[in-house]
PDB file of N, CA and C in Angstrom:
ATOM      1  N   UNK A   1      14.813  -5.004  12.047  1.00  0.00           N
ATOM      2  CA  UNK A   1      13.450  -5.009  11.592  1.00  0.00           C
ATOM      3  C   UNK A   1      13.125  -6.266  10.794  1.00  0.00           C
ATOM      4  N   UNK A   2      13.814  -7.182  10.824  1.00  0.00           N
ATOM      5  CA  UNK A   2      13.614  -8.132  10.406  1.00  0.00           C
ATOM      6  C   UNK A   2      12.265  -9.155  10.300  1.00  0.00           C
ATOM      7  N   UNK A   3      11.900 -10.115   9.669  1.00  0.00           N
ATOM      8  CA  UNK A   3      10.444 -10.454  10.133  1.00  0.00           C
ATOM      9  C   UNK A   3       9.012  -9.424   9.241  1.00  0.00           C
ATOM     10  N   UNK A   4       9.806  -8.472   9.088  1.00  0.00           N
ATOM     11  CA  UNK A   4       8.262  -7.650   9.007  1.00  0.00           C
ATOM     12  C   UNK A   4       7.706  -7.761   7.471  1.00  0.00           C
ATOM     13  N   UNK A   5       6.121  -7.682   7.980  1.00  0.00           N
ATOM     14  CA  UNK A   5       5.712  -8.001   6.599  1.00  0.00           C
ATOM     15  C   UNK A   5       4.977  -6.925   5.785  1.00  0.00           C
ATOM     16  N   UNK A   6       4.560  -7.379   4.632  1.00  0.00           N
ATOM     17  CA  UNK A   6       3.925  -6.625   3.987  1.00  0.00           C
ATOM     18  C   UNK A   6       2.627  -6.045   4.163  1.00  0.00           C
ATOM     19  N   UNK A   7       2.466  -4.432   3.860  1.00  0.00           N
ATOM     20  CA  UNK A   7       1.286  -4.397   3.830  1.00  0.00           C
ATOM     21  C   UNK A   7       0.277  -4.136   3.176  1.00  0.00           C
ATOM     22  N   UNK A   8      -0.534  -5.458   3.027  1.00  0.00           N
ATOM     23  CA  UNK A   8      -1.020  -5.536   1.931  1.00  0.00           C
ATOM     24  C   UNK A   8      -2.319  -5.077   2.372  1.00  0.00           C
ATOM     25  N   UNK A   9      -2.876  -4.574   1.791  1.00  0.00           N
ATOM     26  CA  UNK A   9      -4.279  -4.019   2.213  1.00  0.00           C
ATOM     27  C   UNK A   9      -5.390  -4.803   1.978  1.00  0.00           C
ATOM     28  N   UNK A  10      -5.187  -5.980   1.363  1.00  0.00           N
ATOM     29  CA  UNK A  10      -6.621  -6.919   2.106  1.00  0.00           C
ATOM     30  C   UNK A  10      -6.055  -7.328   3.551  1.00  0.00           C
ATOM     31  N   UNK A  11      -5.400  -7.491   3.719  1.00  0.00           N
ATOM     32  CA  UNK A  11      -4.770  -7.482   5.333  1.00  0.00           C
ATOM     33  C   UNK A  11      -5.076  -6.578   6.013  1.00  0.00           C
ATOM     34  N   UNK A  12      -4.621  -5.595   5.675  1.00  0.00           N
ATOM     35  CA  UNK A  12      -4.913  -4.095   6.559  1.00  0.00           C
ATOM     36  C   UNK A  12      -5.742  -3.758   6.999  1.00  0.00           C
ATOM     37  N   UNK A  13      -7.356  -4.106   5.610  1.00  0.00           N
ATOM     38  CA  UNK A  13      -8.378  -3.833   5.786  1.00  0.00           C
ATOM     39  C   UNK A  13      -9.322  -5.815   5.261  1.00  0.00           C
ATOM     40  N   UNK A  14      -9.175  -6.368   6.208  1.00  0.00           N
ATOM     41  CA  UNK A  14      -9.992  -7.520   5.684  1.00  0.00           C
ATOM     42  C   UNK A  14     -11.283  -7.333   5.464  1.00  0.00           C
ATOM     43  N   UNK A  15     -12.227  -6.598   6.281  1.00  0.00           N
ATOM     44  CA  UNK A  15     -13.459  -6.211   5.768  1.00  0.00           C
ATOM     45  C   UNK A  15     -13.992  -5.683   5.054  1.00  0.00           C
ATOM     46  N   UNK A  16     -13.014  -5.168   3.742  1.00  0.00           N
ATOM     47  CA  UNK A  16     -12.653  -4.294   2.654  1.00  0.00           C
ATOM     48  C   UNK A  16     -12.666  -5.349   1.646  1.00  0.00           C
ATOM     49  N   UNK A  17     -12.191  -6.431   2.267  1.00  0.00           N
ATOM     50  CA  UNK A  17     -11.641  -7.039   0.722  1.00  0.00           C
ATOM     51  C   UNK A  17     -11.986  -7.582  -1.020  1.00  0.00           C
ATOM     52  N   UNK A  18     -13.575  -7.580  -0.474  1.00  0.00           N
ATOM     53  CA  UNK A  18     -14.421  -7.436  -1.331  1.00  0.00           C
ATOM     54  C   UNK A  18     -14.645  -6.379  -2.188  1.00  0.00           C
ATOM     55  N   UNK A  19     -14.411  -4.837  -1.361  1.00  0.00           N
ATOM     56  CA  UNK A  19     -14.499  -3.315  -2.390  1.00  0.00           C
ATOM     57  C   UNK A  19     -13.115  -3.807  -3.030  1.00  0.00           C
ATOM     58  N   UNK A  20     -12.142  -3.939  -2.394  1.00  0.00           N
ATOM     59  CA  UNK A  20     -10.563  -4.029  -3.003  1.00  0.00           C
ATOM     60  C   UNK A  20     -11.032  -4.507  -4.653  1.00  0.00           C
ATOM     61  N   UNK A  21     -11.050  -5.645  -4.130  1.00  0.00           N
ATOM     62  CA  UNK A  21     -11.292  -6.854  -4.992  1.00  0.00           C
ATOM     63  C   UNK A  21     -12.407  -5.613  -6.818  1.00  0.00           C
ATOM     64  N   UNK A  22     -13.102  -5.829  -6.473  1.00  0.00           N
ATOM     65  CA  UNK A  22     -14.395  -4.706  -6.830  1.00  0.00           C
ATOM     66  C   UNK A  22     -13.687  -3.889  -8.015  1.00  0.00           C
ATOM     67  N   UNK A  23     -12.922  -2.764  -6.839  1.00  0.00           N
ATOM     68  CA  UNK A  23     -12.339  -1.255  -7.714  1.00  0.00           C
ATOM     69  C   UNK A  23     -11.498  -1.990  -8.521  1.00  0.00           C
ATOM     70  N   UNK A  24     -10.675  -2.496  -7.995  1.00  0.00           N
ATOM     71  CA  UNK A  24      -9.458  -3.368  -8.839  1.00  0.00           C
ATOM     72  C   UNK A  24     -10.169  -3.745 -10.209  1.00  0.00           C
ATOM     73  N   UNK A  25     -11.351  -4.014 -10.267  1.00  0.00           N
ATOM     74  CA  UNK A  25     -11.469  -4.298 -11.472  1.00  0.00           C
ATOM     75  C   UNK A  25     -12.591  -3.089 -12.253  1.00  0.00           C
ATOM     76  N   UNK A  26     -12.742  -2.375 -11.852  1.00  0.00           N
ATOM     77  CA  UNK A  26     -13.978  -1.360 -12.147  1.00  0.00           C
ATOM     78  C   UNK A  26     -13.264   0.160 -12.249  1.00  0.00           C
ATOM     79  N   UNK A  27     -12.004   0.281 -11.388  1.00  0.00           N
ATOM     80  CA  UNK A  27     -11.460   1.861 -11.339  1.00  0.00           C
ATOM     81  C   UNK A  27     -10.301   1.546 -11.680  1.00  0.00           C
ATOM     82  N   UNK A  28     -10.266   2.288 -13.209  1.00  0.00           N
ATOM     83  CA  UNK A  28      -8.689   2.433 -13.257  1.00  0.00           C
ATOM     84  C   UNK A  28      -8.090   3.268 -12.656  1.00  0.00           C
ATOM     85  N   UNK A  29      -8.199   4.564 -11.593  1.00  0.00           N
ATOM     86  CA  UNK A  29      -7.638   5.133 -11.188  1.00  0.00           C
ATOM     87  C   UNK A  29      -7.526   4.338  -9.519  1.00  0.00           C
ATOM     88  N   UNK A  30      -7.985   3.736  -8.977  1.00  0.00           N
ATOM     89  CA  UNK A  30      -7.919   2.512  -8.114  1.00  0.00           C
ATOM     90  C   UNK A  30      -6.618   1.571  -8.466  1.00  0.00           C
ATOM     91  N   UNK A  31      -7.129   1.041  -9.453  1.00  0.00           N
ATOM     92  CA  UNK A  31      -6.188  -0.063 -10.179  1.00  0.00           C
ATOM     93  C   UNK A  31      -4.560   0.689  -9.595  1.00  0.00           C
ATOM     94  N   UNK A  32      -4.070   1.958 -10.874  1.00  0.00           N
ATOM     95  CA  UNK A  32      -3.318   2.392 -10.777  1.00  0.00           C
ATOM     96  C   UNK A  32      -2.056   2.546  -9.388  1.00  0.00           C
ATOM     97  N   UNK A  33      -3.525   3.526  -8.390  1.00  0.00           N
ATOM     98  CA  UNK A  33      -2.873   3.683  -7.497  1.00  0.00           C
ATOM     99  C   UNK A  33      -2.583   2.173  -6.343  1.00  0.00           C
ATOM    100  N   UNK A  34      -2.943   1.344  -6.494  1.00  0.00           N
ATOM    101  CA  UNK A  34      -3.193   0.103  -6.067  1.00  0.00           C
ATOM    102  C   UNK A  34      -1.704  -0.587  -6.309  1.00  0.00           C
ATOM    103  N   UNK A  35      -1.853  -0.760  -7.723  1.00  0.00           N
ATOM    104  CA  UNK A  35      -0.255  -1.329  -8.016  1.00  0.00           C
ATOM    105  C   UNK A  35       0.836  -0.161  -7.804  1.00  0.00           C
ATOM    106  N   UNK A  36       0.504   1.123  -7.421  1.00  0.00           N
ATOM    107  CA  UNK A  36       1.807   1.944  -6.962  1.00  0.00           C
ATOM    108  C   UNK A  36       2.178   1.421  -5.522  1.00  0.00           C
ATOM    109  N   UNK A  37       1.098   1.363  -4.557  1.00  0.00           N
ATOM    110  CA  UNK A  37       1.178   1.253  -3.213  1.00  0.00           C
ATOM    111  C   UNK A  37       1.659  -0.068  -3.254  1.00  0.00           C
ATOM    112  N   UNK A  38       1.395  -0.944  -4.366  1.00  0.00           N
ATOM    113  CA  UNK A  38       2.134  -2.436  -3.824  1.00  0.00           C
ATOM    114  C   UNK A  38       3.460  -2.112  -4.464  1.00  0.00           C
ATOM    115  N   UNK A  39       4.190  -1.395  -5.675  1.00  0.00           N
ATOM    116  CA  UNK A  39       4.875  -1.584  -5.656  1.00  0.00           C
ATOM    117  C   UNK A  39       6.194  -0.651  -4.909  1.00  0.00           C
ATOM    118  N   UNK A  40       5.721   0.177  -3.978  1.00  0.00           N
ATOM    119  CA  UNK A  40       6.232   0.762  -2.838  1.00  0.00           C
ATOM    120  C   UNK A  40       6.153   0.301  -1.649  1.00  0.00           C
ATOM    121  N   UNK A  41       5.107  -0.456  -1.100  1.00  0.00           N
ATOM    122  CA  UNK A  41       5.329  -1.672  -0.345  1.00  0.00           C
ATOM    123  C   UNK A  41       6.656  -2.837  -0.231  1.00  0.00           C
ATOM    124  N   UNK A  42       6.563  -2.994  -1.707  1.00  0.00           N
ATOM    125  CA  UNK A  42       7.354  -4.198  -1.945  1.00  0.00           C
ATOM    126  C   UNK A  42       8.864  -3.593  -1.644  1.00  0.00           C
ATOM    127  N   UNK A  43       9.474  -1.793  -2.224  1.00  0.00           N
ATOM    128  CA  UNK A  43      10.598  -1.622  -1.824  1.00  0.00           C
ATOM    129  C   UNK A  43      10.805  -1.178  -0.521  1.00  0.00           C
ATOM    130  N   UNK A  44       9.676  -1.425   0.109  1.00  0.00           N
ATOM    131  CA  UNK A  44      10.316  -0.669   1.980  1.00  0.00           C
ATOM    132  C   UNK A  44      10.253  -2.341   2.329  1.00  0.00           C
ATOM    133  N   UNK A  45       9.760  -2.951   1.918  1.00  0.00           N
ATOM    134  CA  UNK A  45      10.099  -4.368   2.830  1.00  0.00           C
ATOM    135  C   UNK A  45      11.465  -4.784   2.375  1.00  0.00           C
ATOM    136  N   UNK A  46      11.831  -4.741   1.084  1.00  0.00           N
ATOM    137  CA  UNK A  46      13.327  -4.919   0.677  1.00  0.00           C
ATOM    138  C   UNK A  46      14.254  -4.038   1.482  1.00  0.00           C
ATOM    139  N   UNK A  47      13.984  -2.987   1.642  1.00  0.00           N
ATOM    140  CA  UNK A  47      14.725  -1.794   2.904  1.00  0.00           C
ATOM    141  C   UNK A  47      14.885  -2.535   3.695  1.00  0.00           C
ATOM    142  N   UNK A  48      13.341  -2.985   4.732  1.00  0.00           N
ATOM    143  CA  UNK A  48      13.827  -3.024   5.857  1.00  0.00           C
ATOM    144  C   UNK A  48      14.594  -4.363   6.224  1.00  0.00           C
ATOM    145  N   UNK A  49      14.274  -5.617   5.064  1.00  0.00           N
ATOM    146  CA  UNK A  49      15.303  -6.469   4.921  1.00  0.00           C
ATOM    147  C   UNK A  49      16.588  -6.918   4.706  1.00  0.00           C
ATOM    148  N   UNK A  50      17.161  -5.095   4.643  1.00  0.00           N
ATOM    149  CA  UNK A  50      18.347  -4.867   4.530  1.00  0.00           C
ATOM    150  C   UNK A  50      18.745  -5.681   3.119  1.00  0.00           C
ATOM    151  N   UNK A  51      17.899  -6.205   2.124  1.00  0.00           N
ATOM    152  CA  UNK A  51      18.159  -6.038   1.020  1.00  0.00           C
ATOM    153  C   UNK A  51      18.568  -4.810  -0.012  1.00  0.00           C
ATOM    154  N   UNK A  52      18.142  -3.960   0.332  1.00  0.00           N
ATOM    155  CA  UNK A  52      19.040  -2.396  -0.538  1.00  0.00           C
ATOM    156  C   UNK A  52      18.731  -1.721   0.855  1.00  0.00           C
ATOM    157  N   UNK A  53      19.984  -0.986   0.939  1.00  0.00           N
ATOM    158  CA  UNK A  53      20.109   0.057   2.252  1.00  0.00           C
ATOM    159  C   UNK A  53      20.521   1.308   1.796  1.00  0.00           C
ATOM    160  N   UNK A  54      19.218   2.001   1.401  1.00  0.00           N
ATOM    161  CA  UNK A  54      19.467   3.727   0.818  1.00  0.00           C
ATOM    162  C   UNK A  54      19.340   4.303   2.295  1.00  0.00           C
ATOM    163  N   UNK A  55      19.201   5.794   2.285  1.00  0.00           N
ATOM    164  CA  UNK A  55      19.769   6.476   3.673  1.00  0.00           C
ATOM    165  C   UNK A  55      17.879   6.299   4.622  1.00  0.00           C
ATOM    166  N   UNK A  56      18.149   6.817   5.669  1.00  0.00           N
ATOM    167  CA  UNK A  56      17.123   6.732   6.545  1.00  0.00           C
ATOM    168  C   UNK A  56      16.293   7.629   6.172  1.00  0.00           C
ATOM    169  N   UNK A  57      16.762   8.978   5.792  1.00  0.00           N
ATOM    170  CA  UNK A  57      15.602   9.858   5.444  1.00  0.00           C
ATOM    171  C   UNK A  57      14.780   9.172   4.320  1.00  0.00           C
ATOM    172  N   UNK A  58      15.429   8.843   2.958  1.00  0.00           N
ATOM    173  CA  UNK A  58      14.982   8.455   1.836  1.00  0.00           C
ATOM    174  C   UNK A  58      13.790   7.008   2.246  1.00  0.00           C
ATOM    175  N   UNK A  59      14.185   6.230   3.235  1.00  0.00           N
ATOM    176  CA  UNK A  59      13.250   5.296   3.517  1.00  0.00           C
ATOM    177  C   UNK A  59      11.949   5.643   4.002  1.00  0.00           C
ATOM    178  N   UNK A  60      12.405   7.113   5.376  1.00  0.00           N
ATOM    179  CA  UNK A  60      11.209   7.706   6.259  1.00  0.00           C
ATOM    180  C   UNK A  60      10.252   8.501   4.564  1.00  0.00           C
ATOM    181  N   UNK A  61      10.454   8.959   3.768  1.00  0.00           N
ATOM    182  CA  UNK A  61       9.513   9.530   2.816  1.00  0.00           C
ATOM    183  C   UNK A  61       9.041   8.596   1.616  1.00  0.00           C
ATOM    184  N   UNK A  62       9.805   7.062   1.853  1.00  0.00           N
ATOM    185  CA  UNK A  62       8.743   6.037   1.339  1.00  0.00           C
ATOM    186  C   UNK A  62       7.973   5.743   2.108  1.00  0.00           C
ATOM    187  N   UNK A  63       7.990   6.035   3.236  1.00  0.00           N
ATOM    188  CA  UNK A  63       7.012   5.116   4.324  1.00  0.00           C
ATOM    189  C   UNK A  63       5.919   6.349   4.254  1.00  0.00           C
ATOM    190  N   UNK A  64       6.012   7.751   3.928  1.00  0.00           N
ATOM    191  CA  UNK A  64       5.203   8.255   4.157  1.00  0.00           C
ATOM    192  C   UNK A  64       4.397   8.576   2.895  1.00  0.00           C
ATOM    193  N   UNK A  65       5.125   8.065   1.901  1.00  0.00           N
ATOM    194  CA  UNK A  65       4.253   8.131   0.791  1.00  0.00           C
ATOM    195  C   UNK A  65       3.522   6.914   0.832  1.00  0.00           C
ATOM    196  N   UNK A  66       3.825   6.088   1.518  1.00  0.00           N
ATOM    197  CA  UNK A  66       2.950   4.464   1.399  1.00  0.00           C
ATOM    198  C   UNK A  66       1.443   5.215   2.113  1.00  0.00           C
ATOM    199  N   UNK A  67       1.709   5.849   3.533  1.00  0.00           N
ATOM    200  CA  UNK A  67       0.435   6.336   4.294  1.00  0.00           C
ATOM    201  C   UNK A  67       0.223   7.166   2.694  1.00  0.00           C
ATOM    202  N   UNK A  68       0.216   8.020   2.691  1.00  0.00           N
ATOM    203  CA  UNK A  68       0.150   8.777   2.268  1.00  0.00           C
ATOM    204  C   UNK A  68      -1.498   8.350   1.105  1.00  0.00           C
ATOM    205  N   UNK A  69      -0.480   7.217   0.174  1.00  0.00           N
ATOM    206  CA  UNK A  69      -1.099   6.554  -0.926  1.00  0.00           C
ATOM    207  C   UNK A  69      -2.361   4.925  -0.177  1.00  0.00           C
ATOM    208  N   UNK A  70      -2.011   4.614   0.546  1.00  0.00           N
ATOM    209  CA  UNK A  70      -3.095   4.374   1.998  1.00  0.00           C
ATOM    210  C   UNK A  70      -4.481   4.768   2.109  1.00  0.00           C
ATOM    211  N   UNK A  71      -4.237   6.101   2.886  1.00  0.00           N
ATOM    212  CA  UNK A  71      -5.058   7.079   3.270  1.00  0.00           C
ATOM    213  C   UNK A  71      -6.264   7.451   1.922  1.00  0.00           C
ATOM    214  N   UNK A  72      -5.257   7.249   0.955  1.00  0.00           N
ATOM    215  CA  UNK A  72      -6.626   7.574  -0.452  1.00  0.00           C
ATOM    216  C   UNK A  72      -7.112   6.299  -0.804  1.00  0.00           C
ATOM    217  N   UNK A  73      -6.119   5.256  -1.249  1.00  0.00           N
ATOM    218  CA  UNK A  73      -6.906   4.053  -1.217  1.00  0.00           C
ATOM    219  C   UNK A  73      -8.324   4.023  -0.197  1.00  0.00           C
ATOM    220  N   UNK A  74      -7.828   3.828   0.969  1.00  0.00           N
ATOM    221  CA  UNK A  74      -8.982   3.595   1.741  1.00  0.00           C
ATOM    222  C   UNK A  74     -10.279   4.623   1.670  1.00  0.00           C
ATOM    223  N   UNK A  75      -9.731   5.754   1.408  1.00  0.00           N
ATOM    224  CA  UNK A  75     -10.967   6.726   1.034  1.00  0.00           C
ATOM    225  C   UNK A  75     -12.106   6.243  -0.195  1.00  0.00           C
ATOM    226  N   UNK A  76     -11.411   5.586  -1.055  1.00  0.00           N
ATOM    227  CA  UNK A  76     -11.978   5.803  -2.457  1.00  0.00           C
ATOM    228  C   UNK A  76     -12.576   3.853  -1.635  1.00  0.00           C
ATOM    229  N   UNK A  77     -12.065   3.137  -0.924  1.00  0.00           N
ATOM    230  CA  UNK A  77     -12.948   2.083  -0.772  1.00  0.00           C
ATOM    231  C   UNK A  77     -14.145   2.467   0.424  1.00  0.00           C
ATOM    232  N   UNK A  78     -13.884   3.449   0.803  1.00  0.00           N
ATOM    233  CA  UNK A  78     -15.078   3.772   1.919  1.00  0.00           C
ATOM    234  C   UNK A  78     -16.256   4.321   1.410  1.00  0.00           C
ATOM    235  N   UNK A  79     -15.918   4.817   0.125  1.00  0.00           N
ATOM    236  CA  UNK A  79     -16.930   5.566  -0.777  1.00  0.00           C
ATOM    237  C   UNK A  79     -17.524   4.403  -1.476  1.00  0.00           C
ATOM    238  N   UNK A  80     -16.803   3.150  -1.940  1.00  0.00           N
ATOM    239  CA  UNK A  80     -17.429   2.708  -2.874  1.00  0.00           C
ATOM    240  C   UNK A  80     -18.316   1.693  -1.792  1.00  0.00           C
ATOM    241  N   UNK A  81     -18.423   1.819  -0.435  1.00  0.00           N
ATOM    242  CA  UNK A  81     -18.758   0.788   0.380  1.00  0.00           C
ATOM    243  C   UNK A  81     -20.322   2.069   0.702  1.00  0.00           C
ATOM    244  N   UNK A  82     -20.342   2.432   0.396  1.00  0.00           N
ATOM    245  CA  UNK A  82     -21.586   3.583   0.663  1.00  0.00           C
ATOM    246  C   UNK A  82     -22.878   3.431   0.070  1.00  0.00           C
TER     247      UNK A  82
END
């Protein structure tokens, strides 16, 4: 899995990047969850860089807490795009 990058959600969502930008500074509960998702981002790319190699399950329920924490981000920017 080498190569793979981050996902950063002005990437994810470029037509967003302006709400991003926005909540980041207006919602602390944005903010919060914002720097969780990057900093769970940041340890599945170290995973899959075979920089720390914890077991496969433990990786599959970071990846699903990343959707997971995703899925609300983007909610709370679809609202503020309303």
């Amino acid at each position: 899995m080498h190569g793979e990058h981050h996902h950063d959600l002005s990437l994810e969502f470029p037509e967003l990047k302006q709400h991003i930008h926005d909540l980041k500074l207006t919602s602390p509960e944005f903010n919060e969850l914002y720097a969780e998702y990057e900093a769970l981002d940041k340890t599945i790319y170290r995973i899959e860089e075979e920089i720390e190699t914890p077991s496969d399950t433990y990786t599959e329920e970071l990846k699903k807490k990343r959707v997971r924490l995703k899925d609300r981000l983007y909610a709370m920017l679809a609202a503020a795009g309303h």
